[in-house]
C-alpha atoms as a PDB file:
ATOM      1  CA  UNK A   1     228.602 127.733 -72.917  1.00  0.00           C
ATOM      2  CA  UNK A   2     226.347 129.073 -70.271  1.00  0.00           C
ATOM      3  CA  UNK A   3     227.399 129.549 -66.974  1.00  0.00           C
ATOM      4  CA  UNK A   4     226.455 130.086 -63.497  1.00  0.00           C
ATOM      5  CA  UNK A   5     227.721 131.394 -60.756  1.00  0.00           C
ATOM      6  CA  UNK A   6     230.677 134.073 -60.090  1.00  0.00           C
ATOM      7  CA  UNK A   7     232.504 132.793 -62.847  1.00  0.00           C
ATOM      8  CA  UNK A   8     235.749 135.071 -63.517  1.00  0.00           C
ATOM      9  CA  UNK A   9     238.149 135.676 -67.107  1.00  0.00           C
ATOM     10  CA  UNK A  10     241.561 133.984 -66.311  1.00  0.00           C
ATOM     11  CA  UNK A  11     244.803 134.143 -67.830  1.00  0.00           C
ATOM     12  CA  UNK A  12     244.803 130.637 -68.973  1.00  0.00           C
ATOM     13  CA  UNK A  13     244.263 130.645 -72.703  1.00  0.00           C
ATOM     14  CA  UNK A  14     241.799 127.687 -74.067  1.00  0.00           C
ATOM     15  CA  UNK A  15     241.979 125.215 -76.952  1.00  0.00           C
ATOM     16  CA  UNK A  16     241.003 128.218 -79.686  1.00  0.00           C
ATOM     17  CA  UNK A  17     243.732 130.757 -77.554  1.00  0.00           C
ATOM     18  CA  UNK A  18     241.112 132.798 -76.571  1.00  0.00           C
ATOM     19  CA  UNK A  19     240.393 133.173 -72.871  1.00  0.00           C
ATOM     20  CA  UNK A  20     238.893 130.821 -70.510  1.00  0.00           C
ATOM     21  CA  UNK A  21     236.937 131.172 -66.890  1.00  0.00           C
ATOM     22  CA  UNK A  22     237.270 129.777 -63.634  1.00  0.00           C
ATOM     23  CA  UNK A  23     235.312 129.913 -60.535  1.00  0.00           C
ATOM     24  CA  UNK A  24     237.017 128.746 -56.636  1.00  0.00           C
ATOM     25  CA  UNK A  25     234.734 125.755 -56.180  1.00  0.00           C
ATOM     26  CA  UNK A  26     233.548 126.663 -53.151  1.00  0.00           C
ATOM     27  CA  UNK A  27     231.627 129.136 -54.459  1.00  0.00           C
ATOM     28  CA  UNK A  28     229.046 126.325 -56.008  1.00  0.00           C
ATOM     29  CA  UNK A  29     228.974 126.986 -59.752  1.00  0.00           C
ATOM     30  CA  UNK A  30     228.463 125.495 -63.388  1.00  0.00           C
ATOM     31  CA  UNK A  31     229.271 125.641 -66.642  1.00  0.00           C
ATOM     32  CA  UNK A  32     226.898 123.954 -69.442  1.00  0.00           C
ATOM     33  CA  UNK A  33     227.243 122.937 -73.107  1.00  0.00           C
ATOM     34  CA  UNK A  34     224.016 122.407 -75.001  1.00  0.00           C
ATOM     35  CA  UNK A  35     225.080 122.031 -78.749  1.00  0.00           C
ATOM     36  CA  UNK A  36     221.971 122.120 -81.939  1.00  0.00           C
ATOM     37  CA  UNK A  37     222.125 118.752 -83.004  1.00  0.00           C
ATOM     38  CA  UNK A  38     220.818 118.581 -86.361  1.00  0.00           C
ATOM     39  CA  UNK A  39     221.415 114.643 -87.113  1.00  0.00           C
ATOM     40  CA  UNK A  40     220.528 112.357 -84.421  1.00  0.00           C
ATOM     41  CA  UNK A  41     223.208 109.875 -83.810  1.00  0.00           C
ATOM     42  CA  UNK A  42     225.977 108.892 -81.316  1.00  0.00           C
ATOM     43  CA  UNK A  43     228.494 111.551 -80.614  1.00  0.00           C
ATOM     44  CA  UNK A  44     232.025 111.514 -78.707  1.00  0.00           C
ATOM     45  CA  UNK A  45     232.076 114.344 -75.778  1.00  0.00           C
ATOM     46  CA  UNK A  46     235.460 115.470 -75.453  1.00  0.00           C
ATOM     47  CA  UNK A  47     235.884 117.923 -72.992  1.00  0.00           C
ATOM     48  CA  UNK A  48     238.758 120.659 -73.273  1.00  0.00           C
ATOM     49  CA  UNK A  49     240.873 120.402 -69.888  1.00  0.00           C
ATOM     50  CA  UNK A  50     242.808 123.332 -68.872  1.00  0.00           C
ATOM     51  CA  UNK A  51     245.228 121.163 -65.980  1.00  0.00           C
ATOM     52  CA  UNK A  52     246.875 123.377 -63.523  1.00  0.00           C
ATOM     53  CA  UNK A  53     247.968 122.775 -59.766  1.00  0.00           C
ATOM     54  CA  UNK A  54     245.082 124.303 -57.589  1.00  0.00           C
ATOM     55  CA  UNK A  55     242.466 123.266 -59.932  1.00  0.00           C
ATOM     56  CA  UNK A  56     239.443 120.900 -58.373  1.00  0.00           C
ATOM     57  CA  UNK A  57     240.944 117.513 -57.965  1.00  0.00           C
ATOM     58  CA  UNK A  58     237.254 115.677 -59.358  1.00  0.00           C
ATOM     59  CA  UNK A  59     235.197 117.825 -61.325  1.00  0.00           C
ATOM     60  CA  UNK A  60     232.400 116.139 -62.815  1.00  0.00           C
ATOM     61  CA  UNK A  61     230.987 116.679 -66.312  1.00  0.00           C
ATOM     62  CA  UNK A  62     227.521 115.452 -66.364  1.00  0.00           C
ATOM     63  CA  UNK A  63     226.572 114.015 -70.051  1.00  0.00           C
ATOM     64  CA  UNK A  64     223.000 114.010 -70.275  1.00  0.00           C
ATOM     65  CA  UNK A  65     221.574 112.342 -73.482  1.00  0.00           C
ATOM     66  CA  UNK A  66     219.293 109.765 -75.077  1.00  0.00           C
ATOM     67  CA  UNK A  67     219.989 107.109 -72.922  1.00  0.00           C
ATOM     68  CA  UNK A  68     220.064 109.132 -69.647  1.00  0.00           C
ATOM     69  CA  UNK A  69     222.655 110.375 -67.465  1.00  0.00           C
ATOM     70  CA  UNK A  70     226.301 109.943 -67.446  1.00  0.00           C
ATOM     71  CA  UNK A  71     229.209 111.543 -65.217  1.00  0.00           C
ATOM     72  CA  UNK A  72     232.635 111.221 -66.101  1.00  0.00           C
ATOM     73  CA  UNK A  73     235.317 112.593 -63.180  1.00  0.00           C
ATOM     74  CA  UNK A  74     238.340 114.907 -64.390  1.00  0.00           C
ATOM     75  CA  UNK A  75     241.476 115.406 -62.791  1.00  0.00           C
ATOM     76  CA  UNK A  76     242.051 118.966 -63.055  1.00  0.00           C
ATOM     77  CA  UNK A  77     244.942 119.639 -61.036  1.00  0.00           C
ATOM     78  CA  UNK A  78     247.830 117.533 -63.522  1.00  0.00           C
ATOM     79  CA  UNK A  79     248.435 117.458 -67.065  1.00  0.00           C
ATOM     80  CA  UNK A  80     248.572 120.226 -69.581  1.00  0.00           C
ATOM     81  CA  UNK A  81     246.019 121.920 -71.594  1.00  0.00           C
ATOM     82  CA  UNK A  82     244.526 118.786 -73.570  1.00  0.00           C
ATOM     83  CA  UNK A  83     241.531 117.135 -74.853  1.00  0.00           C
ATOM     84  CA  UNK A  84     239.782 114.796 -72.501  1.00  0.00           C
ATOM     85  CA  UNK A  85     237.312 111.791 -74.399  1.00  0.00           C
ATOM     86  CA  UNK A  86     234.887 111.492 -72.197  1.00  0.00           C
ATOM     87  CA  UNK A  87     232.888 108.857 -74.284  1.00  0.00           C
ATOM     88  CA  UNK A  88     230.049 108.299 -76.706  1.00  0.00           C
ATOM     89  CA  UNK A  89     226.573 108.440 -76.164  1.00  0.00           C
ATOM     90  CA  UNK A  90     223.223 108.772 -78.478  1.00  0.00           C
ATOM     91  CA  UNK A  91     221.669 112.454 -78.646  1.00  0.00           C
ATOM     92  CA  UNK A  92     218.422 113.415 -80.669  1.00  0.00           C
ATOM     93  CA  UNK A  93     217.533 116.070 -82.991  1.00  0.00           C
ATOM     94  CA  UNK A  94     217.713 119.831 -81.152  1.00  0.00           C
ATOM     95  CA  UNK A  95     219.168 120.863 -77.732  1.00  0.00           C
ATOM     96  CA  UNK A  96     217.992 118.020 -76.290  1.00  0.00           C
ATOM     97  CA  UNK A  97     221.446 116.923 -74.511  1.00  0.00           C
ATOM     98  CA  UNK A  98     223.838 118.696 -72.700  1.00  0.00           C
ATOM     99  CA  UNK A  99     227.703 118.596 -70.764  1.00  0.00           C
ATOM    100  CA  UNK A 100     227.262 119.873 -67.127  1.00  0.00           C
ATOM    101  CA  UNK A 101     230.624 120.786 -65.393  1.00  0.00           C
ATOM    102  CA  UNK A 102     230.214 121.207 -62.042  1.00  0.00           C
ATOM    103  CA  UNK A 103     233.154 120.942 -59.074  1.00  0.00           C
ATOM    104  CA  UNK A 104     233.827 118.837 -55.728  1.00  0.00           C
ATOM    105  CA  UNK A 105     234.191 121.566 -53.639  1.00  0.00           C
ATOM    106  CA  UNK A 106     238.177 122.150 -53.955  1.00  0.00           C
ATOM    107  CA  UNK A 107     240.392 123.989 -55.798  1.00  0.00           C
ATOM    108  CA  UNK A 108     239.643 126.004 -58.886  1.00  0.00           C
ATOM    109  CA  UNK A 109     236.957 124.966 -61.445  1.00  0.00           C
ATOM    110  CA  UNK A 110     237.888 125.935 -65.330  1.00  0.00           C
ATOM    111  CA  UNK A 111     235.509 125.646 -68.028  1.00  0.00           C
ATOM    112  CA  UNK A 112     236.908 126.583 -71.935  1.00  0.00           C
ATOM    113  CA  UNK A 113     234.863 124.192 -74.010  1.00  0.00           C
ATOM    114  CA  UNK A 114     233.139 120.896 -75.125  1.00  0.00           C
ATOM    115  CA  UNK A 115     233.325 119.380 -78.373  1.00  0.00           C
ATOM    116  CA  UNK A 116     229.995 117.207 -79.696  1.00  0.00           C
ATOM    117  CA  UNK A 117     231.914 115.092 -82.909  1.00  0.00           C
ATOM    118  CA  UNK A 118     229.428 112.689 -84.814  1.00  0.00           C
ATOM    119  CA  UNK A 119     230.617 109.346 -84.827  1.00  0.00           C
ATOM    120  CA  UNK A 120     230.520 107.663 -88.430  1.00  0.00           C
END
């Protein structure tokens, strides 16, 4: 994950229990997941959501591959810590494609991870 902006450790332990980040959303920021893809193919984004009152109430997570662009909108703010499908879509060979979290503005923004799976 690479990210950008004043991103800050929180308390809030992610899918592997290590820590995760957040960043107030104000504060314009994003997170980005650009996995090696060494067999070209479609893939299911999932995207690890960390839900918490306070958090942005639409995030977006940008899915850019093959085919173009996608955005998929996450409710943040209810739910526990869960896996979110966020579809499938078509990447090449490389680093290619990415996931692009980025906020609306509101709340908290928290970023832990992004899992690529290869559809059979």
């Amino acid at each position: 994950c690479t990210l950008t902006g004043p991103w800050k450790p929180s308390s809030l332990l992610g899918w592997d229990s290590g820590p995760s980040k957040y960043l107030d959303a104000k504060e314009r920021g994003k997170a980005a997941w650009a996995p090696e893809i060494v067999l070209p193919g479609e893939y299911r984004v999932s995207f690890f959501k960390l839900g918490r009152p306070g958090n942005a109430r639409a995030a977006i997570l940008t899915i850019n591959h093959a085919g173009g662009q996608s955005e998929r909108r996450l409710e943040l703010t209810e739910g526990g810590h869960e896996w979110v499908d966020c579809g499938v879509y078509r990447f090449e060979k490389g680093r290619t494609g990415n996931a692009v979290l980025t906020g609306d503005g509101t709340g908290y923004l928290r970023a832990d991870a992004v899992k690529f799976e290869k559809v059979k």
